[in-house]
Protein backbone atom coordinates (compact mmCIF):
# COMPACT_ATOMS: atom_id res chain seq x y z
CA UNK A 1 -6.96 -49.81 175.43
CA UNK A 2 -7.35 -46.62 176.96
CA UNK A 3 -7.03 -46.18 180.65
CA UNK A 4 -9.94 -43.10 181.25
CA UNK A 5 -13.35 -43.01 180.50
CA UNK A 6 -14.66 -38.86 179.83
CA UNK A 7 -17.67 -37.65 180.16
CA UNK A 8 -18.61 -33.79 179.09
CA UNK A 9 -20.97 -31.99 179.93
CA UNK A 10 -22.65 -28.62 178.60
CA UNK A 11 -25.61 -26.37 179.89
CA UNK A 12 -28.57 -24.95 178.42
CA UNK A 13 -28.62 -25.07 174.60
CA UNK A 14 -31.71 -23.36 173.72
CA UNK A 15 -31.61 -21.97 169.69
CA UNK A 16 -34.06 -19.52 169.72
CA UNK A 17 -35.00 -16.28 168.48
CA UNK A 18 -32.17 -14.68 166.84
CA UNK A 19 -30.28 -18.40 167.10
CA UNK A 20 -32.94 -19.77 165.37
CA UNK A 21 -31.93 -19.77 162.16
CA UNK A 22 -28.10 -19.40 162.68
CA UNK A 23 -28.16 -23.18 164.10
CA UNK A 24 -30.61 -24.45 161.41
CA UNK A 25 -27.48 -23.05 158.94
CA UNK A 26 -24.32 -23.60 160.53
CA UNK A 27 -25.25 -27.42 162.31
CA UNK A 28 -22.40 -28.38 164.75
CA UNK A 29 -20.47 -25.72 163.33
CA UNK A 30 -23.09 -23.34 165.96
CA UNK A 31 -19.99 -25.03 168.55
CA UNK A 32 -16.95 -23.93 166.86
CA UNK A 33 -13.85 -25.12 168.15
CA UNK A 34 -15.27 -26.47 171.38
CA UNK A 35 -16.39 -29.41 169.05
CA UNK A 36 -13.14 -31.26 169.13
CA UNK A 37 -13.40 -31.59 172.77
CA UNK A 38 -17.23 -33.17 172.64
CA UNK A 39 -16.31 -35.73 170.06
CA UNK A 40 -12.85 -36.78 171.27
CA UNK A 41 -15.20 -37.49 174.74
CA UNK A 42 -17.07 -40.94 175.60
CA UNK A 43 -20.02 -39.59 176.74
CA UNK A 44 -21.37 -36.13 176.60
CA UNK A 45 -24.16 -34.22 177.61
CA UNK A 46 -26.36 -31.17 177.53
CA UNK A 47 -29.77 -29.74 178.59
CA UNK A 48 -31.88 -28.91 175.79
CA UNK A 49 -34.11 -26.20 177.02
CA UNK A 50 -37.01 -25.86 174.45
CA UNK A 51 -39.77 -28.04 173.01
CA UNK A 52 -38.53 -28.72 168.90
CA UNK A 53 -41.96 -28.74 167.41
CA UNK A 54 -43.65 -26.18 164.52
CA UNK A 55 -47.08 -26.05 166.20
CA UNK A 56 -49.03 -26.77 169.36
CA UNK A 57 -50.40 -24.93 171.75
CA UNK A 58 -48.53 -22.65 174.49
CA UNK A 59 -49.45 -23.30 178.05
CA UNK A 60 -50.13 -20.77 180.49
CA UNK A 61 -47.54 -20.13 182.56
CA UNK A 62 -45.57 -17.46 183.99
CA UNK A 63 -42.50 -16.19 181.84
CA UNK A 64 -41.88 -16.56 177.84
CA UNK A 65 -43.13 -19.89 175.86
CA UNK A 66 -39.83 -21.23 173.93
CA UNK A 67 -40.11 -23.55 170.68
CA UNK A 68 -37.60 -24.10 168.01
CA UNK A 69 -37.60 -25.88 164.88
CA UNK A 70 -36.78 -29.73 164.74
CA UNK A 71 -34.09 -29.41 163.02
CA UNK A 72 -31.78 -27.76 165.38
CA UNK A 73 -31.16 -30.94 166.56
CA UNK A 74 -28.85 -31.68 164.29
CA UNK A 75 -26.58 -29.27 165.47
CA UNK A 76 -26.80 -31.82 168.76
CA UNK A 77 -26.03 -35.15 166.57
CA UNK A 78 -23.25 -33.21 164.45
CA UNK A 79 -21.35 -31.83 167.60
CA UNK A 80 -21.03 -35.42 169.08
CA UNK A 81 -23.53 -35.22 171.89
CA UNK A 82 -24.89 -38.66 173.01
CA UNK A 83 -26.98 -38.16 176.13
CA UNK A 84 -29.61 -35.01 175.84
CA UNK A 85 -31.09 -34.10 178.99
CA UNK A 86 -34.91 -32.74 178.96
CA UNK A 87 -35.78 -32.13 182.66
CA UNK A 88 -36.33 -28.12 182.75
CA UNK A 89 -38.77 -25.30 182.99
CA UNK A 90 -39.08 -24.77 179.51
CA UNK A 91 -39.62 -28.26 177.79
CA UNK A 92 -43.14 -27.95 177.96
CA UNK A 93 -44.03 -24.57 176.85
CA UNK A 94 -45.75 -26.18 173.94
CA UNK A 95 -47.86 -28.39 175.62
CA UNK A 96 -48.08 -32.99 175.15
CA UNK A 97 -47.53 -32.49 171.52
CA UNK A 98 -44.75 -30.11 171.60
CA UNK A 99 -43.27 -32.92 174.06
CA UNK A 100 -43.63 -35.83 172.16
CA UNK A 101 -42.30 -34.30 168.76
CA UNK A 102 -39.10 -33.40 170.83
CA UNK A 103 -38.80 -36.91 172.58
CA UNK A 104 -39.66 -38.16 168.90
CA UNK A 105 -36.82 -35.97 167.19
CA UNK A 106 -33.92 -36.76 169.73
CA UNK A 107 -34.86 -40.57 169.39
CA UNK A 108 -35.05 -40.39 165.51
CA UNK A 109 -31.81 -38.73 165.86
CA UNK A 110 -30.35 -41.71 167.73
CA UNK A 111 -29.94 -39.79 170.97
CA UNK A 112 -30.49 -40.98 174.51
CA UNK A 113 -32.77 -38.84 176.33
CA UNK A 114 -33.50 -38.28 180.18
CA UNK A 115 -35.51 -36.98 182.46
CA UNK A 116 -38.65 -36.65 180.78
CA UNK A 117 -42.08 -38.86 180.07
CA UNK A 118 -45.36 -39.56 179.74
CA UNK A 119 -46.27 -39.62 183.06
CA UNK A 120 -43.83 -39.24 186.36
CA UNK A 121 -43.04 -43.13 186.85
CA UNK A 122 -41.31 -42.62 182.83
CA UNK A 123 -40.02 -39.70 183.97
CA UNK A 124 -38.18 -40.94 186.74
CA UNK A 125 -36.27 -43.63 184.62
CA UNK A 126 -33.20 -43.82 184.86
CA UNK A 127 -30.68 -43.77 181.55
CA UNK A 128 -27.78 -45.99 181.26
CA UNK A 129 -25.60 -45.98 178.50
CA UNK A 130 -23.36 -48.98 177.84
CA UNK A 131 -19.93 -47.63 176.14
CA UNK A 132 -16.33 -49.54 176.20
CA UNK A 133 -17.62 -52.05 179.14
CA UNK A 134 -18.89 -49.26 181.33
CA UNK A 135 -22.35 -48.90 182.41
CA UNK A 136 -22.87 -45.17 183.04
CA UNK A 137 -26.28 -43.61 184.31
CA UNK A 138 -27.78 -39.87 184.02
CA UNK A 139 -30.59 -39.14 186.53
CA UNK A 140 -31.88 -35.23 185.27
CA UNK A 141 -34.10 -33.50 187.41
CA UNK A 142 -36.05 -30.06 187.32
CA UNK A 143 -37.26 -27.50 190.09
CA UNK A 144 -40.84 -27.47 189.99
CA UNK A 145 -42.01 -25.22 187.69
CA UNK A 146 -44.75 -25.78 184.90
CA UNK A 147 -43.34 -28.92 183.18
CA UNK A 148 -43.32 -31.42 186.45
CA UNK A 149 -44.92 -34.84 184.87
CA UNK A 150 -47.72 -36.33 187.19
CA UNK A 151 -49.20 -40.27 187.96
CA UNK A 152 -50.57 -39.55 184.42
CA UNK A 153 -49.61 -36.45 182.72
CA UNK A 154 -46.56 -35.85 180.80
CA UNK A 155 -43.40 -33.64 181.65
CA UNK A 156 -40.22 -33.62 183.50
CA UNK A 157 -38.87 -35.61 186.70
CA UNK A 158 -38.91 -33.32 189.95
CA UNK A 159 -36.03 -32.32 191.96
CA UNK A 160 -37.61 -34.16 195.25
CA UNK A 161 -35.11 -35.65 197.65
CA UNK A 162 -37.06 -39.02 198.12
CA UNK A 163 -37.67 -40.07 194.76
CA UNK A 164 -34.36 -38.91 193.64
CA UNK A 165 -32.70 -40.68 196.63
CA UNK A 166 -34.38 -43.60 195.49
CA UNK A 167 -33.17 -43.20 191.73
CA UNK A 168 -29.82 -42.92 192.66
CA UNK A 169 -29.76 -45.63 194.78
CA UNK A 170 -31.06 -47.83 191.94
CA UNK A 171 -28.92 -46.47 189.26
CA UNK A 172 -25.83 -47.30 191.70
CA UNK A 173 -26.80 -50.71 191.74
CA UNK A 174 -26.71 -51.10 187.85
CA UNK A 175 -24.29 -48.39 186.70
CA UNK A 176 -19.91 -47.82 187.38
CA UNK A 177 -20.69 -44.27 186.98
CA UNK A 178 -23.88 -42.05 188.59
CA UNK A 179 -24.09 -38.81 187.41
CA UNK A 180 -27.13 -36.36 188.16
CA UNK A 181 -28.55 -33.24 186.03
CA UNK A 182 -30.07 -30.31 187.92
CA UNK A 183 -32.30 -27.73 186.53
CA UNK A 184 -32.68 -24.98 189.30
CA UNK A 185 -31.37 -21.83 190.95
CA UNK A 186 -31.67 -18.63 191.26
CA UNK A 187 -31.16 -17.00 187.90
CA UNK A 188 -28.09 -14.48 187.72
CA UNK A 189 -27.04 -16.04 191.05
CA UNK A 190 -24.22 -17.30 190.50
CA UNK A 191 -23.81 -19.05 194.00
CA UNK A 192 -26.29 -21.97 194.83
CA UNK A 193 -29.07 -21.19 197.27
CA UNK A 194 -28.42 -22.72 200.56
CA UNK A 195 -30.69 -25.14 200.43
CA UNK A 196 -29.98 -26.65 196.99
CA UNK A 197 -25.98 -26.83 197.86
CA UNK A 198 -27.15 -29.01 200.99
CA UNK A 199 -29.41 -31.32 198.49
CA UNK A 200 -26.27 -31.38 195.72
CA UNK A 201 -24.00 -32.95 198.60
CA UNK A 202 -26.80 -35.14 199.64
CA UNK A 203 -26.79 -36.76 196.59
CA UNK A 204 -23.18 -37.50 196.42
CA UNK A 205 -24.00 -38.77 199.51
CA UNK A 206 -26.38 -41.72 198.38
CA UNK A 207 -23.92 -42.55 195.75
CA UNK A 208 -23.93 -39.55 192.73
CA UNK A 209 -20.46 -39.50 190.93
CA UNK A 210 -21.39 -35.67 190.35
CA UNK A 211 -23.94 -33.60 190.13
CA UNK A 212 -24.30 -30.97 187.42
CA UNK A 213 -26.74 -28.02 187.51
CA UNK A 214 -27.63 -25.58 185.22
CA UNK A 215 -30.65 -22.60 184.89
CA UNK A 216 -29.10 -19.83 186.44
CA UNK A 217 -27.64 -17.99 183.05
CA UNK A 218 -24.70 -17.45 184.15
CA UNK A 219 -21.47 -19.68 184.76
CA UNK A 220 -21.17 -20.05 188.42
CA UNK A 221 -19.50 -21.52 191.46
CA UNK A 222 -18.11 -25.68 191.84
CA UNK A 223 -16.94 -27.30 194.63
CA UNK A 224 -15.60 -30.40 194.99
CA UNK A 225 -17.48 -32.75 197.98
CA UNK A 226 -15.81 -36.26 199.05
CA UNK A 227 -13.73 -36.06 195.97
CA UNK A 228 -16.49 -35.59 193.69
CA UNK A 229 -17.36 -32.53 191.84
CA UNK A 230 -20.45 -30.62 192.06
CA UNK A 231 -21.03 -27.78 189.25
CA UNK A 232 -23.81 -25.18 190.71
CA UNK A 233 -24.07 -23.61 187.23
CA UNK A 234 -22.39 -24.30 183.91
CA UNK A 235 -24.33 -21.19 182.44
CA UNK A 236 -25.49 -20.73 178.81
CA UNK A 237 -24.51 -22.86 176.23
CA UNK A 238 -26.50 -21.76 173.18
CA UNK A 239 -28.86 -18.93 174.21
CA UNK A 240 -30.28 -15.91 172.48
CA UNK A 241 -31.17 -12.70 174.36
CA UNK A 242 -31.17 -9.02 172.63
CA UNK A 243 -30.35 -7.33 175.74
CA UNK A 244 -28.48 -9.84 177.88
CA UNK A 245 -27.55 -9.40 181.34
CA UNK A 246 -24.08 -9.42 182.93
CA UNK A 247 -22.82 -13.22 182.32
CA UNK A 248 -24.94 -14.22 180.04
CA UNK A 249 -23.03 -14.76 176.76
CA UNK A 250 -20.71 -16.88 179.22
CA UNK A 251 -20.72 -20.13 180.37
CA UNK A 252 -18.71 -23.26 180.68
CA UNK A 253 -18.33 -26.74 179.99
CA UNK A 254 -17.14 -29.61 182.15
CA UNK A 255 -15.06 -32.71 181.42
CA UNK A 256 -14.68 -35.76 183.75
CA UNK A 257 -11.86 -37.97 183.42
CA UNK A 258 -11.82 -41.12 185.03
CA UNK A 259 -9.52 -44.40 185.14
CA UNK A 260 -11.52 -47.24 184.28
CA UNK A 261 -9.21 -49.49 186.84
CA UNK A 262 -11.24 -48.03 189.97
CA UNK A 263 -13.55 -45.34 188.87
CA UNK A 264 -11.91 -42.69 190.82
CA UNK A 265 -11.93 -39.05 189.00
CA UNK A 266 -7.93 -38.64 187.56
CA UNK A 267 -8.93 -35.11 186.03
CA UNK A 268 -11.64 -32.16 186.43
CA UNK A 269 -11.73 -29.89 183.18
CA UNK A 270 -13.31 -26.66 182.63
CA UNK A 271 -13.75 -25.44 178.78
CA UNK A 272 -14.94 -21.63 179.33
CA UNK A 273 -16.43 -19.55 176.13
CA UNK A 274 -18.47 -16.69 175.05
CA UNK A 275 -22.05 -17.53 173.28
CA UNK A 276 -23.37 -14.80 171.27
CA UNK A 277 -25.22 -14.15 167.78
CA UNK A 278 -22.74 -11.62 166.15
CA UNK A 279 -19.91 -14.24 166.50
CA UNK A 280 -22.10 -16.72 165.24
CA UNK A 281 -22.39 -19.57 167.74
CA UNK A 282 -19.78 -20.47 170.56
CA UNK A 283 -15.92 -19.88 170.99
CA UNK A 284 -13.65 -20.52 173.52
CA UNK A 285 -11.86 -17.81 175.76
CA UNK A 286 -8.05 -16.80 174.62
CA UNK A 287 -5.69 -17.34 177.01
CA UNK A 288 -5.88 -13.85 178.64
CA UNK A 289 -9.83 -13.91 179.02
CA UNK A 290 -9.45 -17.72 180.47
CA UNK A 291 -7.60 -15.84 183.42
CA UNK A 292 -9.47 -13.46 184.58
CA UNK A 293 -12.53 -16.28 183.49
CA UNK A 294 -11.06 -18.89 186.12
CA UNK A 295 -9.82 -16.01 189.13
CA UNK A 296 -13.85 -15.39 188.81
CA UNK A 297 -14.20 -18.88 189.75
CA UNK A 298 -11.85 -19.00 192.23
CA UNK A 299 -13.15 -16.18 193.75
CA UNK A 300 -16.43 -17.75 194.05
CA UNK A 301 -15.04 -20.92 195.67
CA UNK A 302 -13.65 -18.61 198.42
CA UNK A 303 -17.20 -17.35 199.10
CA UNK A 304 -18.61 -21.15 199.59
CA UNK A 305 -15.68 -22.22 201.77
CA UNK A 306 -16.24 -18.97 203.77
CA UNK A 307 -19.72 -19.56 206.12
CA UNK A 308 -20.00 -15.85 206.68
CA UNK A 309 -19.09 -14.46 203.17
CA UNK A 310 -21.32 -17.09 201.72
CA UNK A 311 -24.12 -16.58 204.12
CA UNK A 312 -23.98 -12.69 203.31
CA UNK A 313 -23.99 -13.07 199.49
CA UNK A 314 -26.88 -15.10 199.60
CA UNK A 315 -28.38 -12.12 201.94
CA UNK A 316 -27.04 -9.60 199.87
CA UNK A 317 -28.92 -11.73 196.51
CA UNK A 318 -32.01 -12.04 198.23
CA UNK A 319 -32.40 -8.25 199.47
CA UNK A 320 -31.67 -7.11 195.82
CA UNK A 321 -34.37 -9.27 194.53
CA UNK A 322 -36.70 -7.81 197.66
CA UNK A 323 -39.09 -5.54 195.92
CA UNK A 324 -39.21 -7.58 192.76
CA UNK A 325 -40.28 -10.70 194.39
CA UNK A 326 -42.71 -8.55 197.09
CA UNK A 327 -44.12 -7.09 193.44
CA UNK A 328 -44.43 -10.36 192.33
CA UNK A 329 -46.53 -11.70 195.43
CA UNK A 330 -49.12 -9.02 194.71
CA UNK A 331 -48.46 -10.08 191.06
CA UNK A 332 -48.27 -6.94 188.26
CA UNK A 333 -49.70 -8.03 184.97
CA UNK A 334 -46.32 -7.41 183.67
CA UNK A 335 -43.25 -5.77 184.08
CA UNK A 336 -42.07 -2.53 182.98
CA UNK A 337 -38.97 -0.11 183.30
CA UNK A 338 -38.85 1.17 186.57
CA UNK A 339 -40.89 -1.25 188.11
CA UNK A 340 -38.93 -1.00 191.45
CA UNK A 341 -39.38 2.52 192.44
CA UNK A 342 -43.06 2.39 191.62
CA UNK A 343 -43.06 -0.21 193.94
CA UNK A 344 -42.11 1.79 196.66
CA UNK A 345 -44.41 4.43 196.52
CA UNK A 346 -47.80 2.73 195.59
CA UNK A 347 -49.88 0.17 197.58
CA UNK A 348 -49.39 -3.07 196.75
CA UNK A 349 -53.03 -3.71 197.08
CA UNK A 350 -53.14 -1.59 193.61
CA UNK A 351 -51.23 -4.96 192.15
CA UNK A 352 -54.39 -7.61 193.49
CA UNK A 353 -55.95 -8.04 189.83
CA UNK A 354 -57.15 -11.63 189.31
CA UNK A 355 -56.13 -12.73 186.15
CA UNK A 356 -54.77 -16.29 185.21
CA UNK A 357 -51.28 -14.53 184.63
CA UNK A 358 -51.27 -13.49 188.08
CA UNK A 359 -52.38 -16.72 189.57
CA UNK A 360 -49.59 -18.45 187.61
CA UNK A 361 -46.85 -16.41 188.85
CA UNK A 362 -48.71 -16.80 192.46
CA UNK A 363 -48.27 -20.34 191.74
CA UNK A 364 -44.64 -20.29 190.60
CA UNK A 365 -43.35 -18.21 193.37
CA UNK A 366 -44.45 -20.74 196.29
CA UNK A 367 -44.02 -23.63 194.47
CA UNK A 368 -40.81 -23.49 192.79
CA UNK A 369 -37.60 -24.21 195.49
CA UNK A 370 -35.39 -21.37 194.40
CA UNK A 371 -38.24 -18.78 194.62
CA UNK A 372 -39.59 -20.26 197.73
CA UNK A 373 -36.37 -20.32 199.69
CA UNK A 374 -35.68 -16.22 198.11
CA UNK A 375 -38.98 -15.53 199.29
CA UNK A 376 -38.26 -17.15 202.78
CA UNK A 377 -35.56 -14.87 202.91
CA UNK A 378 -36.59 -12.07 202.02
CA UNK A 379 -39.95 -11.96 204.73
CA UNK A 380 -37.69 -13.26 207.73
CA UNK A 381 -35.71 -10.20 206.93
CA UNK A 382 -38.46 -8.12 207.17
CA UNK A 383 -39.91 -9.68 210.03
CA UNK A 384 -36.66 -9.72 211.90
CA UNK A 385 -36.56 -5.83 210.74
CA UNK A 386 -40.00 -4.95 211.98
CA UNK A 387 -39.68 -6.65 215.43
């Protein structure tokens, strides 16, 4: 019998718009030769970050409304994947129904899902997986955006320190293994925000094996806390955008290796790739592009172990964001080329038009964490400046 147990895990697979019909085609094959490494693992995991249904309704909301055909999951089944994580800002974009047909299709599909349900207590419920004697749970958790389940009304568990303090403490009672999922951040940030590295350590803290996050786009920073590992974000796994930013046809995927005689981690893997539509799915860096792909990494662990560099980059984020976030508190009716300078030279006031679009980003900007705490940021700044 072996002596480790492995779990993997992957970030946001989301096959839409160009990826569409590329994953419908190609199944599994969407992964390439990362496969191997999923399938030869116990466990594995990934956040699926759109609603597979072929009608419903969108919801209002602020940003883009994501669906994509039920069959794209079995690129999931194909690949290997066992545990499919739902909690994120995207899942319901397409309203109860789109939700149900996706819980519906993963089940069919004979995967486990998390983080997701028809109301908050199913939402909160904690998955545990029995698999060669081990009992292994997945608590996944979302920022609170527009999917956030209620007492009664479907959607996603919220990242909230009480009730997740209180899932982890109960999954530790039942499970050798505790991991947690993480759907927040500040996209393109590719540092965590100060206050959700203090939460990710808190949670190791109550008894989390690891905690993996994932939302920001881009592969970013891990640290390890106590021993345990803590990914801040693993990036894209399967994402489709014409004219993508820096970092985000990259991304990464995590294995964790542990001996089965005491649970302790033997081995921390990282499997980095490019994602993109004109090389049809998902490959993994050469040897030469895994170099400069890891100093990146390592140059970002520098930053968290330094207070003051890590402090200023988050300062640094935060003032580059400044005048879209101000722009968004007086809420545009959309965004356009240039946005930033006009900014500067018109009144804001000229950006007060009450529409439901406006209210929603309104909504999302003091209600999500990652927005909030930019936003905090951003005013004491200015206050501090103006004083």
């Amino acid at each position: 019998m072996r002596s480790q147990f492995s779990i993997f895990f992957a970030g946001d697979f989301t096959p839409v718009r160009r990826f569409h019909s590329i994953v419908r085609e190609k199944g599994s094959k969407i992964f390439h030769d990362l496969q191997k490494d999923i399938i030869e693992s116990d466990l594995s995991f990934l956040n699926l970050e759109t609603p597979l249904c072929i009608d419903g309704n969108p919801i209002e909301k602020s940003g883009g409304n994501l669906y994509a055909h039920p069959d794209c999951i079995r690129a999931v089944k194909e690949a290997g994947f066992k545990v499919v994580g739902l909690a994120n800002n995207h899942i319901m974009d397409f309203g109860i129904k789109g939700l149900e047909k996706t819980i519906d299709t993963c089940q069919s599909a004979g995967l486990t899902i998390c983080g997701v349900g028809r109301n908050l207590d199913k939402a909160q419920s904690i998955s545990v997986i029995e698999k060669r004697g081990l009992k292994v749970a997945f608590i996944a958790v979302a920022e609170r955006e527009f999917s956030i389940a209620g007492e009664n009304k479907p959607g996603v568990a919220p990242l909230d320190p009480i009730d997740n303090t209180l899932q982890i403490e109960s999954a530790r009672n039942k499970a050798d293994l505790v991991f947690v999922s993480i759907h927040g951040g500040n996209e393109y940030f590719p540092l965590p925000r100060p206050g959700l590295r203090k939460l990710c350590k808190y949670y190791i803290d109550r008894g989390a094996d690891a905690v993996i996050c994932h939302h920001t786009h881009v592969p970013g920073a891990y640290e390890f806390y106590k021993d345990k590992p803590i990914v801040y974000s693993l990036g894209n796994l399967i994402f489709d955008k014409k004219r993508p930013p820096k970092g985000w046809d990259e991304g990464y995927a995590v294995r964790l290796d542990y001996n089965i005689s005491d649970m302790k981690l033997s081995k921390f893997k990282i499997f980095p790739y490019t994602q993109t539509v004109k090389q049809g799915g998902l490959r993994k860096l050469s040897k030469v592009d895994e170099k400069v792909f890891f100093k990146k990494l390592e140059d970002y662990k520098k930053i968290l172990n330094d207070k003051k560099l890590y402090k200023q980059a988050w300062d640094d984020f935060c003032q580059n964001e400044k005048n879209t976030i101000l722009l968004n508190k007086y809420l545009p009716v959309g965004h356009f080329r240039g946005m930033r300078r006009f900014g500067k030279i018109i009144n804001p006031e000229f950006f007060l038009i009450p529409t439901n679009k406006n209210r929603s980003v309104k909504l999302n900007l003091i209600r999500c964490e990652s927005h909030l705490e930019l936003l905090k940021n951003v005013l004491e700044k200015d206050t501090v400046d103006k004083v």
